[in-house]
Protein backbone atom coordinates (compact mmCIF):
# COMPACT_ATOMS: atom_id res chain seq x y z
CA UNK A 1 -20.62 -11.14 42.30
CA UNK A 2 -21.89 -12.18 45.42
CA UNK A 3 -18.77 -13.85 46.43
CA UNK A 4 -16.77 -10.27 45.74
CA UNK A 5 -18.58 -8.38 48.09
CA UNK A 6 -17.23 -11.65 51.51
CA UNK A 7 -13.52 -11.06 49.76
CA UNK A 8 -13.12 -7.35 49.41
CA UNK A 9 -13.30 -6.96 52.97
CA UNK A 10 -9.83 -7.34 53.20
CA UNK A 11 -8.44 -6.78 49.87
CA UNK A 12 -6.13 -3.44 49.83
CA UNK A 13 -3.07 -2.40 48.29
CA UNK A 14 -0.10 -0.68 50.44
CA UNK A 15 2.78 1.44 48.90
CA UNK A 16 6.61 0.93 49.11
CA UNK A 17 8.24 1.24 52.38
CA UNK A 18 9.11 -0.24 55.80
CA UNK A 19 8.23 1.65 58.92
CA UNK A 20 7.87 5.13 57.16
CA UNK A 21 4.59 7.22 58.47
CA UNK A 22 2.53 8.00 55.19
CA UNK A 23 1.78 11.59 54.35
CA UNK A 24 -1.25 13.34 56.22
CA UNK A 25 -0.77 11.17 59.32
CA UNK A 26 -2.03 7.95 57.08
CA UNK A 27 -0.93 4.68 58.08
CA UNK A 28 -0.67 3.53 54.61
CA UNK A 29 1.04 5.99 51.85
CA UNK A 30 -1.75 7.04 48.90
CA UNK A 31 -2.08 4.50 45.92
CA UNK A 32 -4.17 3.10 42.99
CA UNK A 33 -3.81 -0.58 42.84
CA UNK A 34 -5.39 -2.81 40.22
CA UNK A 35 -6.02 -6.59 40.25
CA UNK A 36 -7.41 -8.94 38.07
CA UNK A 37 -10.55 -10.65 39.28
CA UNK A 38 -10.76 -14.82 38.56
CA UNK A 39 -13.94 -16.93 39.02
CA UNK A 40 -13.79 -20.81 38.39
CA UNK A 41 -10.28 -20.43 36.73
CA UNK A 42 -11.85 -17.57 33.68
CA UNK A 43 -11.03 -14.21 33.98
CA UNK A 44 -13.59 -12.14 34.96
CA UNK A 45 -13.05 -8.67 35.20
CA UNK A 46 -10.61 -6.29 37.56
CA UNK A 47 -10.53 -4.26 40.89
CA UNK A 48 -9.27 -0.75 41.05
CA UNK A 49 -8.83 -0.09 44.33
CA UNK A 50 -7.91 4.00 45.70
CA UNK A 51 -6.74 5.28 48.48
CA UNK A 52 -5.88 9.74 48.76
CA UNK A 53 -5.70 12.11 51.42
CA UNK A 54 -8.70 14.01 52.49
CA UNK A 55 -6.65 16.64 54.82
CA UNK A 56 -4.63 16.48 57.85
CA UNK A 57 -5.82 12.44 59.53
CA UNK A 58 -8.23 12.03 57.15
CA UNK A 59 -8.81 9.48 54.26
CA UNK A 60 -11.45 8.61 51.56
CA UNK A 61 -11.25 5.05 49.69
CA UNK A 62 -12.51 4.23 46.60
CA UNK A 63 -12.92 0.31 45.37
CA UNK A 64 -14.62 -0.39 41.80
CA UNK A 65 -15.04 -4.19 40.34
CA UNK A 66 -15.16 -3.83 36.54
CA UNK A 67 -16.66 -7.34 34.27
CA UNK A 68 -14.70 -7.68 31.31
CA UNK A 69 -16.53 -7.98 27.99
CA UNK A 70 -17.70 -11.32 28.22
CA UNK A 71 -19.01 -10.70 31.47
CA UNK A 72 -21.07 -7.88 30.46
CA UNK A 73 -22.42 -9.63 27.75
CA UNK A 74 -23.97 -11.99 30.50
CA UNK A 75 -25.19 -9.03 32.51
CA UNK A 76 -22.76 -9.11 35.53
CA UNK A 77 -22.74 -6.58 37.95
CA UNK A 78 -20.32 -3.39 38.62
CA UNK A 79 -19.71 -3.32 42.24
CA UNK A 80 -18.53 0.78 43.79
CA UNK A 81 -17.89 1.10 47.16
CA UNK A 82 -16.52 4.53 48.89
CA UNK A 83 -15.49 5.03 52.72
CA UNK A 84 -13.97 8.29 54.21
CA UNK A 85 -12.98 8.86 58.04
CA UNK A 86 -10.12 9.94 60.24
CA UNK A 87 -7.06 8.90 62.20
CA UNK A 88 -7.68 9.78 65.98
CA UNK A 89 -4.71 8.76 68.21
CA UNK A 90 -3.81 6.33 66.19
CA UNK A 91 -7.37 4.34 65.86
CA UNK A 92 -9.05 4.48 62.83
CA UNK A 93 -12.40 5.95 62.71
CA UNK A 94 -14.65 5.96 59.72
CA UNK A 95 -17.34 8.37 59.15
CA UNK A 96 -18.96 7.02 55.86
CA UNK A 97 -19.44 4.36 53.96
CA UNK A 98 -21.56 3.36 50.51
CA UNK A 99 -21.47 0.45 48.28
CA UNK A 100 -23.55 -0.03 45.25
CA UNK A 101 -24.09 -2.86 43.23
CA UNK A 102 -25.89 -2.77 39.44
CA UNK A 103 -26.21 -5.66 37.20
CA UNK A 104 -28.73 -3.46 34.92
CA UNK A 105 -31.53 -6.48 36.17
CA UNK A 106 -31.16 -5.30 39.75
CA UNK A 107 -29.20 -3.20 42.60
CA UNK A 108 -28.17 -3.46 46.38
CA UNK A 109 -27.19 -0.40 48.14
CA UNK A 110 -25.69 0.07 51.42
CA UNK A 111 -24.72 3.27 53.22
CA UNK A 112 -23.79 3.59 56.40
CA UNK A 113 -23.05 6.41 58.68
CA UNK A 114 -20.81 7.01 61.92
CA UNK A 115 -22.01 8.75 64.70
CA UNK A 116 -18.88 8.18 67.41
CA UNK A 117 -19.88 10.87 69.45
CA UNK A 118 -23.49 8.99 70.26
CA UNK A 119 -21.79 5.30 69.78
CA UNK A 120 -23.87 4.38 66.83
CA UNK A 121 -23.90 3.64 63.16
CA UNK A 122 -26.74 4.33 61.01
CA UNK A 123 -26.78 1.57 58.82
CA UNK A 124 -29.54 1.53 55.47
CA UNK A 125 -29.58 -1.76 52.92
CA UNK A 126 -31.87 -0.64 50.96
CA UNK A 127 -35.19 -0.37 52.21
CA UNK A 128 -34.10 -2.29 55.63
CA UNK A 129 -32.51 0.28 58.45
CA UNK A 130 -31.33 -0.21 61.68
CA UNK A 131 -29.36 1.94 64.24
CA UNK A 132 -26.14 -0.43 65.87
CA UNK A 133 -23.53 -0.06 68.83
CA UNK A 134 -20.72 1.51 67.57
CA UNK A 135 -17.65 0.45 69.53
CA UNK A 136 -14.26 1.16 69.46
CA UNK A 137 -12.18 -0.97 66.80
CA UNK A 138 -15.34 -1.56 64.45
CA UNK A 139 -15.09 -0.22 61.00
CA UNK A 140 -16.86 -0.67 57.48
CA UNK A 141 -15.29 -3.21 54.82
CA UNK A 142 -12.92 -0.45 53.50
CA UNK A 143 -11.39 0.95 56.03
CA UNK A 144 -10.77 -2.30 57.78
CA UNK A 145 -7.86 -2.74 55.25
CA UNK A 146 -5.90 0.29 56.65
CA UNK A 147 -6.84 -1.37 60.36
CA UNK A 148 -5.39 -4.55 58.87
CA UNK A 149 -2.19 -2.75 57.58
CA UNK A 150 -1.55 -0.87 61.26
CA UNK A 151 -1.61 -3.96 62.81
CA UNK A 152 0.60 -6.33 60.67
CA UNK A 153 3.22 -3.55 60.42
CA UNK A 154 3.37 -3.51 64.13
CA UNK A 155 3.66 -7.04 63.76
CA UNK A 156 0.43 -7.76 65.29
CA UNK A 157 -1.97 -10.61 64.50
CA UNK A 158 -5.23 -9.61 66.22
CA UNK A 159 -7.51 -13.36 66.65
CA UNK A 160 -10.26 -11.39 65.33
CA UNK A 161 -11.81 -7.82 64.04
CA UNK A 162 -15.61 -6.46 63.68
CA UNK A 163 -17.12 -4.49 60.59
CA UNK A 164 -20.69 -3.41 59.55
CA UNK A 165 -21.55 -4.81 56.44
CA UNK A 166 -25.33 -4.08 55.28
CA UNK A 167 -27.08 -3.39 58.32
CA UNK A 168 -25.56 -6.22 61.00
CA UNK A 169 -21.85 -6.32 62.91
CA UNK A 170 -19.81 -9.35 61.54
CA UNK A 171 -16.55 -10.48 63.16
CA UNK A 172 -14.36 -12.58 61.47
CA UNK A 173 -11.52 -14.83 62.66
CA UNK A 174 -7.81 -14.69 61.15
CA UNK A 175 -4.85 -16.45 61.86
CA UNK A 176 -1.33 -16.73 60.54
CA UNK A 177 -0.94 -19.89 58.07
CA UNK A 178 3.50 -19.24 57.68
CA UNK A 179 5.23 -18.15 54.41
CA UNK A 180 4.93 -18.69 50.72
CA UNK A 181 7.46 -16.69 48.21
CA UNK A 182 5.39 -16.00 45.11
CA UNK A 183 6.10 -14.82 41.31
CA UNK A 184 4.25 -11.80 40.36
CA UNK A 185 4.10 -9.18 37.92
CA UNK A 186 6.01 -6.90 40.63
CA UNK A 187 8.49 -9.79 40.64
CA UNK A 188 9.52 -12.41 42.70
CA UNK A 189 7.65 -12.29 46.65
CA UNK A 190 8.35 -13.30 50.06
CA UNK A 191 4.84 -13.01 51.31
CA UNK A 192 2.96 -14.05 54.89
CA UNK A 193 -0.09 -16.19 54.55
CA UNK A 194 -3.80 -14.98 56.21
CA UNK A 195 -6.67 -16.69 56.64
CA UNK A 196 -10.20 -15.11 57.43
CA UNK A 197 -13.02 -16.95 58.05
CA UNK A 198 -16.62 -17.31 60.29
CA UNK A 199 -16.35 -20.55 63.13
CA UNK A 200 -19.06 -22.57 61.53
CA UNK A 201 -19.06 -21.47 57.84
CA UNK A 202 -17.86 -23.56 55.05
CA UNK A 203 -16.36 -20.53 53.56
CA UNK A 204 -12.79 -19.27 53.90
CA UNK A 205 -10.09 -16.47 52.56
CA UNK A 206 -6.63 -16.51 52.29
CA UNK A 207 -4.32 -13.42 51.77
CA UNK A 208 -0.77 -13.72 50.79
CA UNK A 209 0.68 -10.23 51.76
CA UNK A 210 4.28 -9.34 51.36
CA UNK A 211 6.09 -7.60 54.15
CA UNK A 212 8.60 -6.05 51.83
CA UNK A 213 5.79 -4.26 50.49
CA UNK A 214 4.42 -3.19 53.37
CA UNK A 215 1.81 -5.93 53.76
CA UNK A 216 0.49 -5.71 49.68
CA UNK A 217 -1.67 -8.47 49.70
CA UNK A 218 -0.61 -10.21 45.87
CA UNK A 219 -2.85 -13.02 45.55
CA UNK A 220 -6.29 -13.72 47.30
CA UNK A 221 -8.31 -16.66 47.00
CA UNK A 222 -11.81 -17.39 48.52
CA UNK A 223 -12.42 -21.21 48.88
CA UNK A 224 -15.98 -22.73 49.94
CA UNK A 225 -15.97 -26.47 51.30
CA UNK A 226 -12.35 -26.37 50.15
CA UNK A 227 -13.37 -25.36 45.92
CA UNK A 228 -11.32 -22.29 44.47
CA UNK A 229 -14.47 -19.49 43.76
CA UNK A 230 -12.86 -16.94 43.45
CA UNK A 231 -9.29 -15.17 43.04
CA UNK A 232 -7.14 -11.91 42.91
CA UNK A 233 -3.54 -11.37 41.54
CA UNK A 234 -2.06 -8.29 41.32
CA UNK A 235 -1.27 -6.46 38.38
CA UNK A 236 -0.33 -2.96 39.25
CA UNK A 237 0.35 -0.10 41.82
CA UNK A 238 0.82 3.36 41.50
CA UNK A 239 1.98 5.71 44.05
């Protein structure tokens, strides 16, 4: 589950439409999206990911990984994470995120909090703290996906974008890998292909999003020393 945790950073879900502005000031119109979760080529279990309206430029996410049967016979985890924040002039600006994991042997639990008026994030894993620089442009796992869908519907391909995951500041690289048209449950795809990855690491991401979706990412797959570990398909949205 491990392995879950590097992908969903930029795993999302975006509703119909081209260059519409999404209700409440949101960059992304409200959804629930659902994939199904692979590991070595076995199905493991499925992500519901949710996105509403909290007011007037605000947001709250919601992402939850549930094991199948089998899975949960072997004692897998459930992963939850929840973020919430607001749109200020157009920059995205979260105020709180949690993440939990339980596998019934053990948990991790992050929570961080967003203090933009002093620059800092309070960031807890759970017993470790630490207080970091909070700068503009860095965001928690969640809300990094609405960040990501800004930016490719502008048709921007930023080289690179922070986050705070646990209680550090990661940055991750991306670049543009060209064009793949896909068959899906939502039919057949024209989709753009994005990689993310650290210089140095073995381990890499790539996320085929279609435009004519507004940047739905359909299929992810998270390689290490170029070995499939893990993949998403979509099965689902609902607007």
């Amino acid at each position: 589950m491990k392995l879950w945790l590097h992908t969903m950073v930029l795993v999302s879900a975006w509703a119909l439409g081209e260059l519409a502005t999404a209700a409440d000031g949101l960059p992304v119109t409200p959804y629930q999206a659902r994939y199904e979760v692979y590991a070595s080529g076995f199905s493991v279990g499925e992500a519901v990911i949710i996105l509403t309206a909290a007011g007037p430029g605000a947001y709250r996410m919601t992402s939850d990984v549930r094991p199948n049967g089998l899975v949960t016979l072997l004692a897998a985890g459930r992963i939850h994470e929840q973020a919430s924040g607001e749109i200020r002039e157009g920059a995205i600006q979260p105020r709180q995120y949690e993440r939990v994991l339980d596998t019934g042997r053990k948990s991790d639990h992050v929570q961080l909090r967003f203090d933009w008026s002093a620059g800092q994030v309070q960031a807890r894993h759970n017993a470790d703290q630490a207080t970091l620089p909070l700068t503009p442009g860095v965001v928690d796992p969640l809300s990094l996906q609405l960040v990501v869908m800004a930016d490719l519907r502008r048709g921007q391909t930023p080289s690179q974008y922070s986050l705070v995951d646990r209680n550090e500041i990661k940055t991750y690289q991306v670049r543009n890998q060209g064009r793949e048209v896909l068959e899906t449950p939502l039919g057949k795809l024209n989709t753009v292909l994005i990689n993310q990855y650290t210089p140095g690491k073995t381990r890499m991401t790539t996320f085929w999003v279609a435009p004519d979706l507004q940047y739905l990412p359909v299929r992810i797959v998270q390689e290490k020393k170029g070995k499939e570990e893990l993949r998403m398909e979509i099965r689902a949205v609902e607007r």
